[in-house]
Protein backbone atom coordinates (compact mmCIF):
# COMPACT_ATOMS: atom_id res chain seq x y z
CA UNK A 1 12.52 10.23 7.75
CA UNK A 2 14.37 13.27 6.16
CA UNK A 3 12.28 15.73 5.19
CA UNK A 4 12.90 15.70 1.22
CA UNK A 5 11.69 11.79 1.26
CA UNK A 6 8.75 12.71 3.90
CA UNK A 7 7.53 15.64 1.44
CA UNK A 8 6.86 12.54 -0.80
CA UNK A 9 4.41 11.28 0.80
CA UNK A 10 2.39 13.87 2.95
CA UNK A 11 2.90 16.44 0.06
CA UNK A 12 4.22 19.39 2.20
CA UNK A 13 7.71 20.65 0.35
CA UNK A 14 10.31 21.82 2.33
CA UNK A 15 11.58 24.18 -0.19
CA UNK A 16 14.66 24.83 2.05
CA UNK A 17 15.73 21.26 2.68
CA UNK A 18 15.51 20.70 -1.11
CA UNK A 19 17.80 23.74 -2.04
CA UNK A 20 20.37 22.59 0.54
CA UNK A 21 19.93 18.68 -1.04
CA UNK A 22 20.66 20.46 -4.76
CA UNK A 23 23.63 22.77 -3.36
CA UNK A 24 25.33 19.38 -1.69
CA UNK A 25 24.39 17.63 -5.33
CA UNK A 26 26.78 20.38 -7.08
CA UNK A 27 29.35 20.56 -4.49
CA UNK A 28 29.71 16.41 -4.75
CA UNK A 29 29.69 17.14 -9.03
CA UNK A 30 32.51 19.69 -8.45
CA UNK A 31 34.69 17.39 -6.57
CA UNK A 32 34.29 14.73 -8.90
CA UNK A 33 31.61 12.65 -6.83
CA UNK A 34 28.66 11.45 -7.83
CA UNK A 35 28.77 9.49 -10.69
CA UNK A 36 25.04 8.88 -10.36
CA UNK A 37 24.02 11.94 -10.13
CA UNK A 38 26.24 12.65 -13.11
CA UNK A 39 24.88 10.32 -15.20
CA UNK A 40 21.07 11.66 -14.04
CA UNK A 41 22.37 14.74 -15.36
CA UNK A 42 23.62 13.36 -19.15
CA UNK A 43 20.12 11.76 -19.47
CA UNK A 44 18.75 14.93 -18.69
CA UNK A 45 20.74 16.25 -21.95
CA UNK A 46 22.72 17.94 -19.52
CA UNK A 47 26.60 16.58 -20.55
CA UNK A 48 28.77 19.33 -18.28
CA UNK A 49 31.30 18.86 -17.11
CA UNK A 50 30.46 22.45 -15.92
CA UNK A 51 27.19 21.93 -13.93
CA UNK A 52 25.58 25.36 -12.18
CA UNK A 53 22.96 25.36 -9.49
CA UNK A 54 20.40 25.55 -11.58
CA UNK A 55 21.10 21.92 -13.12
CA UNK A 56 21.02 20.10 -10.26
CA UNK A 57 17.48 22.03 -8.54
CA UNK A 58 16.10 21.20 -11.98
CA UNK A 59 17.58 17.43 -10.85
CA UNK A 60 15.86 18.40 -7.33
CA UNK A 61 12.52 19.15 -9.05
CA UNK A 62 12.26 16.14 -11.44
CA UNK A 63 13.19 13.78 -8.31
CA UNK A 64 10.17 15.16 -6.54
CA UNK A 65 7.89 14.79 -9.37
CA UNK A 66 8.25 18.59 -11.03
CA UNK A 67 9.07 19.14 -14.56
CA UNK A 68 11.02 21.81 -13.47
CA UNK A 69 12.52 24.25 -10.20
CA UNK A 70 10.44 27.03 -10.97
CA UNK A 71 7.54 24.82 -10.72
CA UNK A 72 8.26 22.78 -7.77
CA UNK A 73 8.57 26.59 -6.44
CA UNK A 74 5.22 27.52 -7.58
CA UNK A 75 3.46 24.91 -6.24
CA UNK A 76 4.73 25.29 -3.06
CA UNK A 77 3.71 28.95 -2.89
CA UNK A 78 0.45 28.40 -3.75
CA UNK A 79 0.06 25.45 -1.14
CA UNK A 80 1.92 28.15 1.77
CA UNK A 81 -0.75 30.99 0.51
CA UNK A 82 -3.87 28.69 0.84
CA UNK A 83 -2.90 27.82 4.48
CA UNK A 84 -2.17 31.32 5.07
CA UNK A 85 -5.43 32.64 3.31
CA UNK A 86 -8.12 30.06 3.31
CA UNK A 87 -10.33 32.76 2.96
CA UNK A 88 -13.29 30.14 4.28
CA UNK A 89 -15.05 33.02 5.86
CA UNK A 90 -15.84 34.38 2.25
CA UNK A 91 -17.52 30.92 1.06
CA UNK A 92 -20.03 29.82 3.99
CA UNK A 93 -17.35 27.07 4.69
CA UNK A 94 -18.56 27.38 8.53
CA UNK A 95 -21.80 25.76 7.14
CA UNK A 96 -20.57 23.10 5.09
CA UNK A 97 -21.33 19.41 5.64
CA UNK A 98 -17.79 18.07 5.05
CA UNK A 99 -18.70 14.39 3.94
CA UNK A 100 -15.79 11.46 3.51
CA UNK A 101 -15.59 7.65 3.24
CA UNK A 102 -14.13 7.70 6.37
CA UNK A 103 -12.45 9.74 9.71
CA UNK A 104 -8.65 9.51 7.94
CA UNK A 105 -9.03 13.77 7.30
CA UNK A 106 -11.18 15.46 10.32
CA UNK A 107 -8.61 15.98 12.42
CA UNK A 108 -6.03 17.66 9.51
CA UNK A 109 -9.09 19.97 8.22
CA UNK A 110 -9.22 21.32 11.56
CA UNK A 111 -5.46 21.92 12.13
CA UNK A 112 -5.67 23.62 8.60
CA UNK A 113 -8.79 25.85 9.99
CA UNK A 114 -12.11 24.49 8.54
CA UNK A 115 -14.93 24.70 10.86
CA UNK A 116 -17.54 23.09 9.05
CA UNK A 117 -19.33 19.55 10.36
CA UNK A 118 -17.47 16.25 9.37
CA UNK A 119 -19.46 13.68 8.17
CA UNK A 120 -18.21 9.59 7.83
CA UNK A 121 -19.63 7.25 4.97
CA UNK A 122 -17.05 4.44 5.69
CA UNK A 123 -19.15 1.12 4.92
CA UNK A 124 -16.60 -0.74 2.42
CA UNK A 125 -18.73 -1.45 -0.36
CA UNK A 126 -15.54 -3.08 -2.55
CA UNK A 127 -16.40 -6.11 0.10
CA UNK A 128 -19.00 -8.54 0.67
CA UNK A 129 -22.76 -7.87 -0.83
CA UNK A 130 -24.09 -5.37 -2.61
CA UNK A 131 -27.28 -6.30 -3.41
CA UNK A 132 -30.61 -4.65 -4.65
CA UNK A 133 -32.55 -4.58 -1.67
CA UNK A 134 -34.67 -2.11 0.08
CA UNK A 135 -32.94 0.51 2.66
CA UNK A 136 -33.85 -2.16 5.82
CA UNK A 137 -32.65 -5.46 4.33
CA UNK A 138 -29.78 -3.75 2.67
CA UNK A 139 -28.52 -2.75 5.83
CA UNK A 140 -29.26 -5.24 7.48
CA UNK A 141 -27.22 -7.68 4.68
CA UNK A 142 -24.19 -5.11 5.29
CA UNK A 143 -24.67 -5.34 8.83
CA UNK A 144 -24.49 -9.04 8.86
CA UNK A 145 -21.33 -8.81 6.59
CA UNK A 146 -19.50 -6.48 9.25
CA UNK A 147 -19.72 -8.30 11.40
CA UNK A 148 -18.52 -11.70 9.79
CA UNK A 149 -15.76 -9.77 8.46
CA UNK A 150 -14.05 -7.75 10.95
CA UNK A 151 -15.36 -9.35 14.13
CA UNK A 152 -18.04 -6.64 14.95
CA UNK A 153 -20.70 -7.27 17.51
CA UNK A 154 -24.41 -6.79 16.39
CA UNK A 155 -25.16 -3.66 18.28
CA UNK A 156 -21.47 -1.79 17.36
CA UNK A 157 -22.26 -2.75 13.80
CA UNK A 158 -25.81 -1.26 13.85
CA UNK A 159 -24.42 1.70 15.79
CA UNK A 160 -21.85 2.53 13.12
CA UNK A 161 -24.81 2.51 10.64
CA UNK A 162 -27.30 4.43 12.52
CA UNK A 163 -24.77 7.32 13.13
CA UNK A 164 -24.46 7.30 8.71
CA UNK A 165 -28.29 6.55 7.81
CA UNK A 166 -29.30 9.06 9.70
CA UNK A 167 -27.00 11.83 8.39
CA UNK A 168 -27.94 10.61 5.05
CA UNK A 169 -31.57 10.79 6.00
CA UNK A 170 -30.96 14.82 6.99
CA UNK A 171 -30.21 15.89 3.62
CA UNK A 172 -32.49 17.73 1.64
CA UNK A 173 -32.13 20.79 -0.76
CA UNK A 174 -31.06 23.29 1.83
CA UNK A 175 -28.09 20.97 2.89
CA UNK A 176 -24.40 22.10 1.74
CA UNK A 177 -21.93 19.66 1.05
CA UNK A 178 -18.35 19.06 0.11
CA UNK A 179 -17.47 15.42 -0.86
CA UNK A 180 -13.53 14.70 -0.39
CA UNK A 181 -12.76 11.83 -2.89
CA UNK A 182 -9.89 9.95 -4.75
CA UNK A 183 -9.93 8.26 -7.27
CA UNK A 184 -10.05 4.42 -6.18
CA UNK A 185 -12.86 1.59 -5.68
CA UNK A 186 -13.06 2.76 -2.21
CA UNK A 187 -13.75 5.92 -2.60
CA UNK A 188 -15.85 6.65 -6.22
CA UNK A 189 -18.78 3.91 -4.75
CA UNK A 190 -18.65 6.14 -1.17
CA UNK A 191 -19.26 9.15 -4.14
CA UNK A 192 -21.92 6.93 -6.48
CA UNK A 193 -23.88 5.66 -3.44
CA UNK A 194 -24.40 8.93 -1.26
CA UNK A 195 -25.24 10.98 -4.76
CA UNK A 196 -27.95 8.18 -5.45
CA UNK A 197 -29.36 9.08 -2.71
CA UNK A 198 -30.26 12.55 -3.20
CA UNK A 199 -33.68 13.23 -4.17
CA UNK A 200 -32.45 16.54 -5.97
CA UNK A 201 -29.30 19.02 -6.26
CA UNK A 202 -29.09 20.28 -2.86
CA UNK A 203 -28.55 23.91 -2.44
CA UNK A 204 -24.66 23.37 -2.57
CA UNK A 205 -23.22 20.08 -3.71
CA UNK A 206 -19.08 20.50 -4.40
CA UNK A 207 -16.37 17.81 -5.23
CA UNK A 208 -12.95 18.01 -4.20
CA UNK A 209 -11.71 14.57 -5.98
CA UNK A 210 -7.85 13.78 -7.07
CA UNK A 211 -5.99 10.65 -8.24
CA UNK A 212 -1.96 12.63 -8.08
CA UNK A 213 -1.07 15.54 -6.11
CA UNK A 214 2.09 17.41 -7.08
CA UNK A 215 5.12 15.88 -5.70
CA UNK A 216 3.83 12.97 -4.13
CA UNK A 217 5.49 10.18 -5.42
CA UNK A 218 2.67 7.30 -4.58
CA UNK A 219 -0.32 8.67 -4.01
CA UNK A 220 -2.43 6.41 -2.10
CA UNK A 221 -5.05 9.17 -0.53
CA UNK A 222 -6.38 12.26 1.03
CA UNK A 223 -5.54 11.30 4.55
CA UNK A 224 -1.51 11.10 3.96
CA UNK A 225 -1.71 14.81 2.90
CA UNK A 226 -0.47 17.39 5.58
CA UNK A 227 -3.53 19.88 6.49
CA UNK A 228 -1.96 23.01 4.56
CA UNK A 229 -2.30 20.86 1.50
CA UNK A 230 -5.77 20.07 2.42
CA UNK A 231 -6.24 23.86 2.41
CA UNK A 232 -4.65 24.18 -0.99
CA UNK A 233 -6.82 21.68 -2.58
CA UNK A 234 -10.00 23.91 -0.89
CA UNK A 235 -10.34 26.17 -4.08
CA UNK A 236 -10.20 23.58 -6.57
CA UNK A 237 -13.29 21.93 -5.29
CA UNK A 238 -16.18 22.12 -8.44
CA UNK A 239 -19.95 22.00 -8.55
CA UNK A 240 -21.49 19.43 -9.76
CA UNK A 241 -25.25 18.73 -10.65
CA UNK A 242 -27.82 16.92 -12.26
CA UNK A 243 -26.18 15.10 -14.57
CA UNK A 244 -23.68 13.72 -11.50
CA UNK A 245 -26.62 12.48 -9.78
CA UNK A 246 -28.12 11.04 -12.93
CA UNK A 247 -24.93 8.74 -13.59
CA UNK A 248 -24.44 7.94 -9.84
CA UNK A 249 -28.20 6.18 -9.94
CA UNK A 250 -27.38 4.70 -13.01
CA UNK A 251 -23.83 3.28 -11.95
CA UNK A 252 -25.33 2.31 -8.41
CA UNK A 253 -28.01 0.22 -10.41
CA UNK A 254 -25.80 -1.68 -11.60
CA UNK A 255 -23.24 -2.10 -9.12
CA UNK A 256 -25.96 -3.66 -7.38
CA UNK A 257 -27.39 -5.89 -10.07
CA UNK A 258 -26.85 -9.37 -9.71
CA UNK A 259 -24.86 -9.53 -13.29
CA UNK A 260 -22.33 -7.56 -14.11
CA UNK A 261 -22.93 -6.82 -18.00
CA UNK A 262 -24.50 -3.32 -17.27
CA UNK A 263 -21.90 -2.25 -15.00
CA UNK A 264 -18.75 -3.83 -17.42
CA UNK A 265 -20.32 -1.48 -19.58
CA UNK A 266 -20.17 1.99 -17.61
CA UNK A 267 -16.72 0.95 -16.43
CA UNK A 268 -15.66 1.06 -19.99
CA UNK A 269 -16.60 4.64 -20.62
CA UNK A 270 -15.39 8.24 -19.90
CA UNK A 271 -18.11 9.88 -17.48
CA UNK A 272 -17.54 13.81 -18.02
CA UNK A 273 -20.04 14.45 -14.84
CA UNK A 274 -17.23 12.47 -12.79
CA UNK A 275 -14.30 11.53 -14.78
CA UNK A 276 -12.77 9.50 -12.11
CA UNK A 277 -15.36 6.89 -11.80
CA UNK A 278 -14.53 4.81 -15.30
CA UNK A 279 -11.06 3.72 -13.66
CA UNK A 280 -12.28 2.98 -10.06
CA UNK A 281 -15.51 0.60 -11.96
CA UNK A 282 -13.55 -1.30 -13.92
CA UNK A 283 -10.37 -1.56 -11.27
CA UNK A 284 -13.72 -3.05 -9.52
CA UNK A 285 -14.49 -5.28 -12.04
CA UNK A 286 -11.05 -7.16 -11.69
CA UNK A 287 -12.48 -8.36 -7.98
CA UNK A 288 -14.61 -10.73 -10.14
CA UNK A 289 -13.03 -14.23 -11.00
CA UNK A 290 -10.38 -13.77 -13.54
CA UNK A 291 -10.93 -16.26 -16.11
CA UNK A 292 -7.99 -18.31 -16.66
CA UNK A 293 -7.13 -18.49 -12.91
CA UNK A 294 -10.15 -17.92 -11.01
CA UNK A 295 -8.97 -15.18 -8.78
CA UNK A 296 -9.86 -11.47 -7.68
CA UNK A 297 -7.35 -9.04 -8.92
CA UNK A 298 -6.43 -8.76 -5.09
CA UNK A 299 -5.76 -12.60 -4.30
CA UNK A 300 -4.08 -12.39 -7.16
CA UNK A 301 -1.38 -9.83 -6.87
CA UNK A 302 -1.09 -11.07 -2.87
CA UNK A 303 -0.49 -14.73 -4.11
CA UNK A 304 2.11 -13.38 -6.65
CA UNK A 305 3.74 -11.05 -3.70
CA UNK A 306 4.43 -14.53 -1.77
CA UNK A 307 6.01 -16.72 -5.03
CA UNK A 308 8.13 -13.78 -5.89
CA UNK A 309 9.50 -12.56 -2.70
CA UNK A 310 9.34 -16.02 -0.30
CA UNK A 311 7.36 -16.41 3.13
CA UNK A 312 6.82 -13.20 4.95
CA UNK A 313 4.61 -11.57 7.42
CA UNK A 314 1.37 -10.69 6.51
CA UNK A 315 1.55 -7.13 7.40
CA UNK A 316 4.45 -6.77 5.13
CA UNK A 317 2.73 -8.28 2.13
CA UNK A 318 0.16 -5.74 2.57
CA UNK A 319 3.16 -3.19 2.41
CA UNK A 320 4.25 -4.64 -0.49
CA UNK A 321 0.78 -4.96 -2.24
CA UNK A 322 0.13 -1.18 -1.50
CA UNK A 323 3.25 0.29 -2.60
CA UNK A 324 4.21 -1.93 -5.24
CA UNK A 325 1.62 -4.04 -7.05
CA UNK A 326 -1.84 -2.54 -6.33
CA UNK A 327 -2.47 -0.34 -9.27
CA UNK A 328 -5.61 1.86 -7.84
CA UNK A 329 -4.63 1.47 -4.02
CA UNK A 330 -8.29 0.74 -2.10
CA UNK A 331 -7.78 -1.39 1.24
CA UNK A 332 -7.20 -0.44 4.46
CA UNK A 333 -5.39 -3.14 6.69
CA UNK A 334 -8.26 -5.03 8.26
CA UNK A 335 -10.25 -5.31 4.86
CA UNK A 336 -7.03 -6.92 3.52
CA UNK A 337 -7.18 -9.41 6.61
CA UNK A 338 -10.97 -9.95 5.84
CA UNK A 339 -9.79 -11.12 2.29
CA UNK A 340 -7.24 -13.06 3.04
CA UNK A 341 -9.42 -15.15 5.53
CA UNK A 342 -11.07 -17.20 2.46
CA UNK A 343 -7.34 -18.35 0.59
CA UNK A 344 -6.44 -19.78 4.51
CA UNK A 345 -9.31 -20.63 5.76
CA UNK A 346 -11.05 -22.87 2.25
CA UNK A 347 -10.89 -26.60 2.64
CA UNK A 348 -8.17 -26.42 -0.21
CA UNK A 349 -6.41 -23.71 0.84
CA UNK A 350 -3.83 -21.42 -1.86
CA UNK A 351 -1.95 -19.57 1.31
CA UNK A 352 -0.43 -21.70 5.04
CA UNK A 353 -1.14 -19.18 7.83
CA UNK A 354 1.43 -19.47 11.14
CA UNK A 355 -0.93 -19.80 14.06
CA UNK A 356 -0.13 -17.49 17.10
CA UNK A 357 0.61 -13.48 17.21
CA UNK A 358 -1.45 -10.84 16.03
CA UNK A 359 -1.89 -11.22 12.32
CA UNK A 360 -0.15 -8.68 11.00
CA UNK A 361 3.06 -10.38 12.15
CA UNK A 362 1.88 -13.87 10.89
CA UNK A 363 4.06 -15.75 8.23
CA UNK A 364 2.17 -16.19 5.49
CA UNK A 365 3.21 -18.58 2.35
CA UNK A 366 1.52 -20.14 -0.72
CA UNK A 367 0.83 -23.87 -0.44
CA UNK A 368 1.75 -26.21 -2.74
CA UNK A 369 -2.15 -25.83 -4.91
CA UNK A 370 -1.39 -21.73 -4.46
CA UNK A 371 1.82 -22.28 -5.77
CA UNK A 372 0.06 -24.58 -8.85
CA UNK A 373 -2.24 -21.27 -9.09
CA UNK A 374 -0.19 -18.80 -9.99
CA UNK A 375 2.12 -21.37 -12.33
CA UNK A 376 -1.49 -21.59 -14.24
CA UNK A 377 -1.65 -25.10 -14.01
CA UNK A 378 -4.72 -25.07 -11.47
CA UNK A 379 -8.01 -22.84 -11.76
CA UNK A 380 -9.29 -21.58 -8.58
CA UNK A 381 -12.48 -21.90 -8.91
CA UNK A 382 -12.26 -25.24 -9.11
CA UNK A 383 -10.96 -26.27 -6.01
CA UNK A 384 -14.27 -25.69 -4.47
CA UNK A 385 -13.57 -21.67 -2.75
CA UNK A 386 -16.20 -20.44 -0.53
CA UNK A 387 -18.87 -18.16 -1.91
CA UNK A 388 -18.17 -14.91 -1.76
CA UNK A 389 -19.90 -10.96 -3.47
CA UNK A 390 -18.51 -8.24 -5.81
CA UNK A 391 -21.04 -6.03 -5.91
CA UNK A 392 -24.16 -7.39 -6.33
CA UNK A 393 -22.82 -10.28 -8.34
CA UNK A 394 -23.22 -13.55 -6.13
CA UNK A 395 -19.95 -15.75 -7.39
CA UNK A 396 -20.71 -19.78 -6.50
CA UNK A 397 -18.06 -21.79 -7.99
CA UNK A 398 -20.16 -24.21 -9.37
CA UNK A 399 -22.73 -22.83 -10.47
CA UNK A 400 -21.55 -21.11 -13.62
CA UNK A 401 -20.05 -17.92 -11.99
CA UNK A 402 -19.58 -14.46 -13.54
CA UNK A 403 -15.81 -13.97 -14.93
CA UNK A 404 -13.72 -11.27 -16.38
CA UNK A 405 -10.98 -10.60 -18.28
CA UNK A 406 -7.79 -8.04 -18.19
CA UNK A 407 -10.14 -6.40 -21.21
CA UNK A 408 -13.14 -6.23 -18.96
CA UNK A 409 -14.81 -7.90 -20.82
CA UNK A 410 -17.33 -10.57 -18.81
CA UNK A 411 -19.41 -13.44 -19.48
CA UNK A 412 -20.45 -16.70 -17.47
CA UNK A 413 -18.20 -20.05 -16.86
């Protein structure tokens, strides 16, 4: 990949392979090439014909997300001077419990030079139940659900939750932790459920949480970013306190709920304590049955993938569905297996699965009732789909489930 489109998605510039793109820009203007980039150029209220250097870096910039050259610059700069002067020493980073919804940024932290411990929270609570329970039979539910849902054996299941409940059982108000968040589904319930947790603001509690990082064209999360951006985004982390932990038990209450009303609610609000959370809940609260057709946001936008672009494999609608279509990118690649198991696998099935080959290279196409699905002529909830959770909200089709609108707005069948 050449290294102006790779610095789109890892977010490391390379300031000299940009300058050389904008130089070969001009020369192509001067020798009456380009007609694109000439017309880029007229839109930018820049008419020439004389173009300078300048014009087409400011072209450069805008390409890569920048308003402008000299910004593109300084960011840049300031990512090359955090790698270079971390200056962890300074702030006790050696002591810091670095805590993330999963292992996608250990490695990179420690190329970039942080020395702190590296803790994983990676149970995918946008899947399965989420139910009110106490600790045990929560778990236990969540066990049960791993292992339905990506072919886990008992013991590896209750391994991988051991290794977490006991980390989370360790902190108390001498602890010191950095959270690493985005903004999506994924991530803001990782941040709501371990701050419910805490008994009390522990002696250091900091958030490094971003939904766009400068010239990243799709930002899906932390773990594409190269580890001297990881170091730049070091000194923006914040404090946050009380009022953090009050709204994360209050959110997590009624995540877990077994009706939704409560948490349609917080999902509609600005939360200044953590003022990514409002998107994630309500992107959340799309995984619901929509109400004219029946389906989660995510069944959704896969069985509209498949009528607009034909048969393909399934790895490639995932692709498409990240890059494309997902507004507040959540799912890794097995939890987009897990929910595409239910639209094969119903007794009416919306999607024809080709047998044979790992899955990701299965053909996957809409049958003739998904097809009726996403015409509207068919709701899918009543063609009998198997029960399934979002959140705590149980969802049996016939028995008056829990639906939403594109308003958020929810209410029973």
């Amino acid at each position: 990949m050449p290294a102006t489109n790779a610095s789109r998605q890892h977010g490391l510039l390379d300031v000299p392979a940009l300058r050389k793109h904008a130089k070969r820009l001009l020369k192509a203007l001067k020798d009456n090439e380009a007609e694109d980039t000439r017309a880029q150029l007229r839109a930018m209220c820049l008419p020439g014909p004389d173009y300078r250097l300048a014009d087409t870096q400011w072209l450069v910039a805008r390409e890569a997300g920048f308003a402008s050259w000299p910004k593109l610059i300084a960011h840049a700069d300031a990512v090359a001077f955090a790698a270079r002067h971390p200056d962890f020493a300074a702030t006790g980073e050696a002591k810091v419990q670095h805590w993330r919804c999963g292992n996608d940024i250990e490695r990179s932290l420690r190329v970039a030079g942080f020395s702190g411990s590296f803790h994983m929270f990676d149970d995918p609570m946008v899947m399965g139940p989420i139910p009110a329970l106490p600790d045990d039979d929560y778990w236990a539910v969540r066990s049960a659900f791993a292992q339905q849902a990506f072919g886990l054996s008992a013991r590896d299941a209750e391994q991988r939750q051991a290794v977490q409940r006991d980390a989370l059982a360790r902190l108390n108000a001498d602890s010191e932790l950095v959270l690493w968040c985005e903004g999506d589904a994924y991530d803001q319930l990782f941040l709501v459920r371990l701050l419910a947790s805490l008994p009390s603001v522990p002696r250091r509690l900091e958030l490094i949480e971003i939904n766009r990082v400068p010239g990243v064209e799709r930002f899906i999360g932390i773990g594409q970013l190269a580890p001297d951006v990881l170091a730049w985004l070091w000194p923006q982390r914040r404090a946050i306190g009380e009022d953090a932990l009050a709204l994360a038990r209050q959110v997590w209450a009624a995540y877990t709920a077994p009706e939704p009303s409560r948490w349609a609610g917080l999902a509609a609000q600005h939360h200044p304590a953590l003022p990514l959370l409002g998107p994630a809940l309500a992107r959340q609260l799309q995984e619901l049955p929509g109400a004219e057709d029946g389906l989660g946001l995510t069944q959704r936008l896969t069985l509209r993938i498949l009528a607009e672009k034909g048969e393909m494999a399934a790895g490639k609608v995932f692709g498409h569905l990240m890059v494309n279509y997902e507004p507040l990118p959540y799912l890794g690649d097995m939890m987009f297996h897990a929910l595409l198991r239910p639209l094969v696998d119903a007794p009416q099935p919306l999607l024809y699965e080709q047998p044979g080959s790992e899955w990701p290279k299965r053909l996957v196409r809409l049958t003739a009732l998904g097809e009726r699905v996403v015409r509207g002529e068919l709701n899918a909830l009543d063609l009998g789909p198997a029960e399934r959770w979002v959140g705590g909200v149980q969802i049996v089709a016939d028995s008056s489930p829990w639906v939403v609108n594109e308003k958020g707005q929810v209410w029973r069948r």
